[in-house]
Protein backbone atom coordinates (compact mmCIF):
# COMPACT_ATOMS: atom_id res chain seq x y z
CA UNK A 1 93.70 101.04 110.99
CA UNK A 2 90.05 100.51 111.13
CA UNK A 3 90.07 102.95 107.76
CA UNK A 4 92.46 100.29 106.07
CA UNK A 5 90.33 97.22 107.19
CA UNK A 6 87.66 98.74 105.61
CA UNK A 7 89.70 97.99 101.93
CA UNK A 8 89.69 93.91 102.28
CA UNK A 9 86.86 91.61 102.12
CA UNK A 10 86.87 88.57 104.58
CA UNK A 11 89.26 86.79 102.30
CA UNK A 12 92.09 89.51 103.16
CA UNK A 13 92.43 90.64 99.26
CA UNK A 14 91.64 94.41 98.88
CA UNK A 15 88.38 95.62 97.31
CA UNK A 16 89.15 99.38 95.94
CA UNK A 17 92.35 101.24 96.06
CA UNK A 18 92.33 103.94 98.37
CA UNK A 19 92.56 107.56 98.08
CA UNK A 20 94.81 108.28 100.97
CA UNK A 21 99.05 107.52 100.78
CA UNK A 22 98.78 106.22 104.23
CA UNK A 23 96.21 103.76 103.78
CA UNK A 24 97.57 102.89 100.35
CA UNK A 25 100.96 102.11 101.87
CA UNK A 26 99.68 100.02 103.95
CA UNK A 27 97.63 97.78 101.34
CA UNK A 28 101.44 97.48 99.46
CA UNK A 29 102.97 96.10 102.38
CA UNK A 30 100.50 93.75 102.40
CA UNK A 31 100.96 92.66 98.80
CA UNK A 32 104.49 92.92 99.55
CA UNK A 33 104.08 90.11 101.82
CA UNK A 34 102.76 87.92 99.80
CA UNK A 35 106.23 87.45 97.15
CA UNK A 36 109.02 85.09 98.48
CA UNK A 37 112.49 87.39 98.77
CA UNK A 38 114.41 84.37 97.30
CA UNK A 39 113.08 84.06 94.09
CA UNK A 40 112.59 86.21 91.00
CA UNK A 41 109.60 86.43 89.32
CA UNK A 42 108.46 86.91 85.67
CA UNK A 43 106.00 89.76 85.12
CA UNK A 44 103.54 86.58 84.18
CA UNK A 45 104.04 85.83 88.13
CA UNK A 46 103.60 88.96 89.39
CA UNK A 47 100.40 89.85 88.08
CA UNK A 48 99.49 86.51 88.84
CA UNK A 49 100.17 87.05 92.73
CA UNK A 50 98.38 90.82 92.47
CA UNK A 51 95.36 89.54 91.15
CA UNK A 52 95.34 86.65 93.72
CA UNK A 53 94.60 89.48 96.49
CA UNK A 54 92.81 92.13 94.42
CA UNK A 55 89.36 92.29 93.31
CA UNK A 56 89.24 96.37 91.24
CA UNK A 57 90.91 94.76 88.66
CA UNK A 58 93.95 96.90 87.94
CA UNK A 59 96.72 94.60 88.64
CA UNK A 60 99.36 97.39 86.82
CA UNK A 61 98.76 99.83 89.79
CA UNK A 62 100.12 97.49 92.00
CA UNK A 63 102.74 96.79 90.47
CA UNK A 64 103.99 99.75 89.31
CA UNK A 65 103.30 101.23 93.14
CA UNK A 66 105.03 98.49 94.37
CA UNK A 67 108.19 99.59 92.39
CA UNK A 68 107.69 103.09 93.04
CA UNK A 69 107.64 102.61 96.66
CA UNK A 70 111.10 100.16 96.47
CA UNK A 71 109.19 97.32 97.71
CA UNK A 72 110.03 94.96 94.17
CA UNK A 73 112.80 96.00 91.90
CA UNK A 74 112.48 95.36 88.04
CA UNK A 75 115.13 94.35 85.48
CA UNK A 76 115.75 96.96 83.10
CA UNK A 77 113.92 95.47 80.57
CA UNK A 78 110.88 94.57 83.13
CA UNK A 79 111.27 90.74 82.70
CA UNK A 80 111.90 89.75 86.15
CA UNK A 81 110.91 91.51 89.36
CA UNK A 82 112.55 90.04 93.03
CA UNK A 83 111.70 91.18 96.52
CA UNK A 84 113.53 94.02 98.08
CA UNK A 85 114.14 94.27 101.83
CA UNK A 86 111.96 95.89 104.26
CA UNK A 87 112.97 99.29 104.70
């Protein structure tokens, strides 16, 4: 935990990404907290929200980890993204 603190500045949004899966998982569910699960969201919005609570600038990481890891789900076409459930 203290590892994972170490990532945020005193404004909660995360500073670098970090090397280890653990501690990265950990920054995504805190992203993931961050989108309302009853609304969709244009890609617009999305990087919007990520760069809200990220200062390394790579806003595309996020979001494509945050699909990897089944935490937002993407149209086909990658116009709209929505919340998935906690799992």
């Amino acid at each position: 935990a203290a590892r994972a603190l170490r990532q945020f500045d005193a404004q909660g949004r995360i500073t670098r990404w970090p090397i280890r899966f653990g501690v990265q998982r950990l920054m995504l569910w805190g992203l993931w907290m961050h989108f309302d699960g009853k609304r969709r969201y244009r890609e617009r919005e999305v990087n919007e929200i990520l760069n809200a609570w990220h200062l390394f600038g790579d806003h595309c990481l996020l979001r494509r980890e945050l699909v990897e890891m089944k935490m937002l789900a993407r149209t086909d076409g990658g116009a709209e993204y929505r919340k998935l459930p906690c799992r």
